[in-house]
Protein backbone atom coordinates (compact mmCIF):
# COMPACT_ATOMS: atom_id res chain seq x y z
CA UNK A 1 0.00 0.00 0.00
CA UNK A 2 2.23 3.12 -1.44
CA UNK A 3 1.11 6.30 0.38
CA UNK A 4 -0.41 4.95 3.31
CA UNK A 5 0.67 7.68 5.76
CA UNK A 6 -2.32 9.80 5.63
CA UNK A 7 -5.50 10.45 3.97
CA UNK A 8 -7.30 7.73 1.57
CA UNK A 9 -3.84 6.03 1.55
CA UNK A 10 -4.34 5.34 5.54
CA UNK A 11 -7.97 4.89 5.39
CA UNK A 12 -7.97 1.83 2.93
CA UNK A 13 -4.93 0.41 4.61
CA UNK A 14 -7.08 0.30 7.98
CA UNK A 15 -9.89 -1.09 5.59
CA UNK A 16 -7.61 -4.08 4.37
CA UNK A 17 -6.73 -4.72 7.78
CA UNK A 18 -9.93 -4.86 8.96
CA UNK A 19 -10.82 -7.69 5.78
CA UNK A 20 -8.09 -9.51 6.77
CA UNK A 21 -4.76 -8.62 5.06
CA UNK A 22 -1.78 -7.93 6.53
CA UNK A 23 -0.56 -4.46 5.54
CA UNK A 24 2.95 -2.94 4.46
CA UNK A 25 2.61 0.68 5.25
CA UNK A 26 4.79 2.89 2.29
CA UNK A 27 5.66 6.41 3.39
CA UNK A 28 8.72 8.49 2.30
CA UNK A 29 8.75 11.24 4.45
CA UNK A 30 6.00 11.19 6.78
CA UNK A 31 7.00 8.40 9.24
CA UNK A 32 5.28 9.50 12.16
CA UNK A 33 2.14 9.43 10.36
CA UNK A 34 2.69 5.78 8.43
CA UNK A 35 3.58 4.48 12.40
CA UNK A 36 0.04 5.95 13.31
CA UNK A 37 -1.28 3.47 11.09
CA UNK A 38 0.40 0.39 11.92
CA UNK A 39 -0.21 1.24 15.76
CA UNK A 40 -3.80 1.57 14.83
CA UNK A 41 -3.87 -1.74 12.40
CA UNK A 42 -1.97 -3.45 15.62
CA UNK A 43 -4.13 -1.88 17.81
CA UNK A 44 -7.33 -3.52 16.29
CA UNK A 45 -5.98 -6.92 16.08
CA UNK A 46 -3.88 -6.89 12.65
CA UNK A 47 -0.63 -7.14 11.39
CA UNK A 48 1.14 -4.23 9.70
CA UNK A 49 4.92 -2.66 9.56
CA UNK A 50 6.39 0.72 7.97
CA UNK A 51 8.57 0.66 4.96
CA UNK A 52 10.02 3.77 4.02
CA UNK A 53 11.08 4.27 0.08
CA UNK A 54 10.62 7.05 -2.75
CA UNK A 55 8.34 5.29 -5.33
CA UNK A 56 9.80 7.91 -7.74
CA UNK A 57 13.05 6.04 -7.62
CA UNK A 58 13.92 2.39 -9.28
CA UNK A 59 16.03 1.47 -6.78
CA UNK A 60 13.90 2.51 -3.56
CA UNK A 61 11.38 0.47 -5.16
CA UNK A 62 13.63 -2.92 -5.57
CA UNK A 63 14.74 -1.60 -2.13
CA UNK A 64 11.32 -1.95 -0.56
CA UNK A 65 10.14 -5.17 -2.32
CA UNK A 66 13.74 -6.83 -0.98
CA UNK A 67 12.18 -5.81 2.74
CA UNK A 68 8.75 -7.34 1.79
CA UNK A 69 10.52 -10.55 0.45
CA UNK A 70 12.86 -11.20 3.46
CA UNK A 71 11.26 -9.69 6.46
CA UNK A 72 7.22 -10.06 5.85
CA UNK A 73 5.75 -11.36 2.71
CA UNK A 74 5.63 -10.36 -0.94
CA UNK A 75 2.15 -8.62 -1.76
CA UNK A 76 -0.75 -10.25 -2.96
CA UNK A 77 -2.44 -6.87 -3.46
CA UNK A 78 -0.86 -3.89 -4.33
CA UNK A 79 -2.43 -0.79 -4.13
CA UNK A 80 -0.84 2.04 -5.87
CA UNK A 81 -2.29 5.34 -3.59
CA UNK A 82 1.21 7.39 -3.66
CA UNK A 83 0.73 10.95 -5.74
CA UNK A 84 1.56 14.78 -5.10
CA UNK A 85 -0.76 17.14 -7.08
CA UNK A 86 0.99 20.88 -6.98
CA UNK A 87 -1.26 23.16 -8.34
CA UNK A 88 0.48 26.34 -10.67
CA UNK A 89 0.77 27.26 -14.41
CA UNK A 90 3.05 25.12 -16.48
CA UNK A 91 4.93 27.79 -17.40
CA UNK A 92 5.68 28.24 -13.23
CA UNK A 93 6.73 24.53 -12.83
CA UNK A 94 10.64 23.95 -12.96
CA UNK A 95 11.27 20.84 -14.81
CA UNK A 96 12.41 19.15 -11.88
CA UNK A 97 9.05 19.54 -10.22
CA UNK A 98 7.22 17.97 -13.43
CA UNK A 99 9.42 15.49 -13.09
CA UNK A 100 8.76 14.41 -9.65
CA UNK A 101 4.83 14.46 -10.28
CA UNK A 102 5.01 12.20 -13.03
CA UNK A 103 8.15 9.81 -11.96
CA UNK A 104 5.84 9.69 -8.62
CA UNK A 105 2.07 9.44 -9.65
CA UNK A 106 2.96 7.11 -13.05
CA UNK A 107 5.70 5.91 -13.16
CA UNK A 108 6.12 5.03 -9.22
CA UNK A 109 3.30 2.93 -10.06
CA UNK A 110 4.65 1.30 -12.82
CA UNK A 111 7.75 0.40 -10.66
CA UNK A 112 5.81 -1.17 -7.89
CA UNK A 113 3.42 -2.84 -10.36
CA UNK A 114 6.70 -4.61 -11.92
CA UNK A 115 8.19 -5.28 -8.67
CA UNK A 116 4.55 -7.18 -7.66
CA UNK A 117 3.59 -9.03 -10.73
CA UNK A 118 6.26 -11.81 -10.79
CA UNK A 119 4.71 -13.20 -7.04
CA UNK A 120 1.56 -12.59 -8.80
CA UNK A 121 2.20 -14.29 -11.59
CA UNK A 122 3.47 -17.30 -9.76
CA UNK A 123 0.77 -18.05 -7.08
CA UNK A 124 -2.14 -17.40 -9.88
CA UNK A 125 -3.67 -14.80 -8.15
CA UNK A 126 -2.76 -11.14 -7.76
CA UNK A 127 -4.70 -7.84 -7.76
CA UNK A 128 -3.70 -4.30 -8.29
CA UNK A 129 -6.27 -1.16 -7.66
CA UNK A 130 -4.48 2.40 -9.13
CA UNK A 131 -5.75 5.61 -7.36
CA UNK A 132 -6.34 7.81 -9.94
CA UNK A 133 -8.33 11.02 -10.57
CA UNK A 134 -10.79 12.87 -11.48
CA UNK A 135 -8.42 15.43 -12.94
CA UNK A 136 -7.22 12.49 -15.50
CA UNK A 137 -10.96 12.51 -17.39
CA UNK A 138 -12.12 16.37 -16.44
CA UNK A 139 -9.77 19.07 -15.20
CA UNK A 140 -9.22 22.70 -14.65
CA UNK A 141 -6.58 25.08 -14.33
CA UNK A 142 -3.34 24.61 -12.70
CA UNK A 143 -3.13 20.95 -13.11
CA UNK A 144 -1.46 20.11 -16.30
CA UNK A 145 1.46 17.52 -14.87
CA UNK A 146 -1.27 15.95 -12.58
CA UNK A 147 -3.70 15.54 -14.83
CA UNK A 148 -1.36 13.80 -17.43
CA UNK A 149 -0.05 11.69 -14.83
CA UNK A 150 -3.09 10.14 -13.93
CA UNK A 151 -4.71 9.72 -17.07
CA UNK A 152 -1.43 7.83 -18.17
CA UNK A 153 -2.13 5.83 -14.71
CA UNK A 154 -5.61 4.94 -16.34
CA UNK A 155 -4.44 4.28 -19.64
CA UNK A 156 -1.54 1.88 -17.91
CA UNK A 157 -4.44 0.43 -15.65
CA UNK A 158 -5.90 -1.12 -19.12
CA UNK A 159 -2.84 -2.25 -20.66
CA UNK A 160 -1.79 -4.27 -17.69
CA UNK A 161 -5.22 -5.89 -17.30
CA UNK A 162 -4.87 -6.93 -21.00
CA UNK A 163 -1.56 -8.33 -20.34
CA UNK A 164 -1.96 -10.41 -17.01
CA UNK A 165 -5.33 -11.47 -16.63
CA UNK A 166 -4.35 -14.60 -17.72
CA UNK A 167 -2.42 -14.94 -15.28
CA UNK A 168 -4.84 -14.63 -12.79
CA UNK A 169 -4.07 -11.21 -11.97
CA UNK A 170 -6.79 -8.55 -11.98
CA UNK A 171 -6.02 -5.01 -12.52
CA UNK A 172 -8.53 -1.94 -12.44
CA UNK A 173 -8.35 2.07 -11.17
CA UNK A 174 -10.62 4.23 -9.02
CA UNK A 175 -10.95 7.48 -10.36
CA UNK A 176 -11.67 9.88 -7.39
CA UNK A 177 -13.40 13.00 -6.86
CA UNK A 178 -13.59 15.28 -3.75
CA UNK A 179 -12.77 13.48 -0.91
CA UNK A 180 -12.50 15.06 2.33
CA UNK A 181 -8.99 14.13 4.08
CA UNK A 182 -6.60 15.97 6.39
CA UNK A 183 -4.57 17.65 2.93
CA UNK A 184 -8.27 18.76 1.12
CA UNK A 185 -9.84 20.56 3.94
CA UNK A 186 -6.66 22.58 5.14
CA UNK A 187 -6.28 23.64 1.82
CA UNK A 188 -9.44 24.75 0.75
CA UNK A 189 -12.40 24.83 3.95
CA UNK A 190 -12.72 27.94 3.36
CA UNK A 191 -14.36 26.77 0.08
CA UNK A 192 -15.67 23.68 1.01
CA UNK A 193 -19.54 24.96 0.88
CA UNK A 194 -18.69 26.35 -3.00
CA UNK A 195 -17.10 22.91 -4.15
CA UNK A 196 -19.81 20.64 -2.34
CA UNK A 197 -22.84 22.82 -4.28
CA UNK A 198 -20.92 21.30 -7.91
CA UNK A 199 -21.25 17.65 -6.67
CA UNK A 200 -24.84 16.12 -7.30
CA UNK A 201 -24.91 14.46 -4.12
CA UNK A 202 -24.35 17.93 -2.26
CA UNK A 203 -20.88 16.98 -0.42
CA UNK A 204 -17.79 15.47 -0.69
CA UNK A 205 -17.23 11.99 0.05
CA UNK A 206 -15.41 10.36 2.83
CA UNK A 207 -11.99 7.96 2.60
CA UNK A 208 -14.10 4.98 3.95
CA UNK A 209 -16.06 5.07 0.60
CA UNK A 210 -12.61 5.28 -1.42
CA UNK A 211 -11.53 2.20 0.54
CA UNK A 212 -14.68 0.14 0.36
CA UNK A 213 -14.82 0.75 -3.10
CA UNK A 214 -10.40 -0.57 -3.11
CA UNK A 215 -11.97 -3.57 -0.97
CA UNK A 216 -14.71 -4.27 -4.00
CA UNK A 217 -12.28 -4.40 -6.71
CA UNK A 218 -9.70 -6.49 -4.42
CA UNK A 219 -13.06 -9.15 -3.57
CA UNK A 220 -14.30 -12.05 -5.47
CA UNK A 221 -17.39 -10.06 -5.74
CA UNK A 222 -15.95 -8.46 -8.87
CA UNK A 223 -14.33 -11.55 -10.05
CA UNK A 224 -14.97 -10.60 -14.15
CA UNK A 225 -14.22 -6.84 -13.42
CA UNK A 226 -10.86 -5.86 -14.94
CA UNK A 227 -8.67 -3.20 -16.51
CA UNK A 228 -12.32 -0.77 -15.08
CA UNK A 229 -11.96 2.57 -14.47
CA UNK A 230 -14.29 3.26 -11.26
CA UNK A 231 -15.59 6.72 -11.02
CA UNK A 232 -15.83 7.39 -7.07
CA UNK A 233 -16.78 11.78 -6.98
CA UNK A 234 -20.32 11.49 -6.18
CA UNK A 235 -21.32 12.05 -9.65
CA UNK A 236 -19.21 15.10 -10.27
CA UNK A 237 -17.91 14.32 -13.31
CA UNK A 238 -21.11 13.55 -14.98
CA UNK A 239 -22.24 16.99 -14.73
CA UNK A 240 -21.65 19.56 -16.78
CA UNK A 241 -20.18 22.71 -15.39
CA UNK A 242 -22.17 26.31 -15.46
CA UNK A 243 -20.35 28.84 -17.99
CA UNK A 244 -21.27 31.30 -15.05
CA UNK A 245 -17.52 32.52 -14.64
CA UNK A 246 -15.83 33.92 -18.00
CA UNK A 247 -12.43 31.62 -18.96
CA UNK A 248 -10.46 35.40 -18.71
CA UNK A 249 -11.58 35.70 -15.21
CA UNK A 250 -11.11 32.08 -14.05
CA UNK A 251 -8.11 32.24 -11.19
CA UNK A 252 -5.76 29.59 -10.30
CA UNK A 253 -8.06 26.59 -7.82
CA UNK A 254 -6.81 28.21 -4.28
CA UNK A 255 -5.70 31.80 -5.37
């Protein structure tokens, strides 16, 4: 489970613990938070540990899978959670900050996806659920590198389910709208009411639903579900948005 520290990361970690699994805990920098959630997976009867690695880098990723092999388990399930989502103008990003948002959302997940399969492959049996967007199918300003990340992490989702169902591996993405989570509503509560009026279902939704949707795609109750994108945003992106605000007077999300 890459990004597992905080937010939906920690919340379907805690769900898979609760189902069952045990739970390797990926964090790069926030190690306080990923040893909240093994203490909490521990505290409620499961079994979890902290790895610490860079998804963005090859060799923290062979790094980390060499610590699952030799002192817990190699995964069964992988989910692929880890993601940073700046928010500028293109023309403000150095190119060492699009860098790191792609290396991290896509290809991090294409790293840990190679690392898994092989285990996968071998026992028959494997799943992978992507976290993905709603910024990868309907966007707005500021978002460019993000946006193109994830919709590369949907268009990957597909081409590995074509590839290793046969295998007995199942691959599929949720593609998530506005979630509420310690990051969303620091950022922008003072915007929350504004933001909650464009979903259908009048508010944003909670991690729990995130992770019970991760549990779904991870159970035997969606045995002939694969390479699916799973739209999770309450409906947002099925609703078209009011021209109420000219494009020339659109500011940055957060300005």
């Amino acid at each position: 489970m890459t990004g597992a520290s905080k937010g939906i990361g920690k919340t379907i970690a805690l769900a898979l613990a609760e189902a069952g699994a045990r739970v390797a805990v990926n964090y790069n920098r926030d190690g306080d938070g990923a040893r909240d959630a093994v203490n909490a997976i521990v505290a409620g009867g499961g079994e979890a540990y902290a790895v610490q690695a860079d998804i963005s880098a090859p060799d923290n990723v062979a790094r980390m899978f060499g610590a699952l092999k030799k002192c817990f388990y190699l995964p069964d399930i992988l989910i692929n959670n880890a993601g940073i989502s700046p928010v500028k103008r293109l023309v403000d990003y150095s190119m060492e900050q699009i860098a790191a948002i792609v290396n991290t959302n896509l290809l991090g997940a294409m790293y840990c996806s190679k690392m898994a399969l092989p285990h996968m492959i071998e026992s028959q049996w494997g799943r992978i659920v992507n976290i993905s967007s709603l910024h990868s199918v309907s966007t707005n300003m500021g978002r460019i590198p993000y946006a193109a990340s994830k919709g590369g992490m949907n268009a990957m989702t597909r081409a590995l389910a074509v590839e290793y169902a046969r295998d007995g591996v199942r691959i599929n993405c949720l593609i998530v709208g506005c979630i509420a989570t310690e990051r969303t509503s620091g950022v922008i509560s003072d915007e929350l009411a504004v933001w909650e009026a464009r979903v259908p279902m009048g508010r944003w939704g909670a991690g729990r639903e995130v992770a019970d949707a991760a549990l779904y795609l991870c159970s035997e109750s969606s045995s002939y579900i694969n390479g699916a994108c799973l739209t999770v945003d309450g409906g947002f992106t099925c609703r078209f948005s009011e021209p109420d605000v000219p494009f020339a007077e659109q500011k940055m999300p957060y300005e």
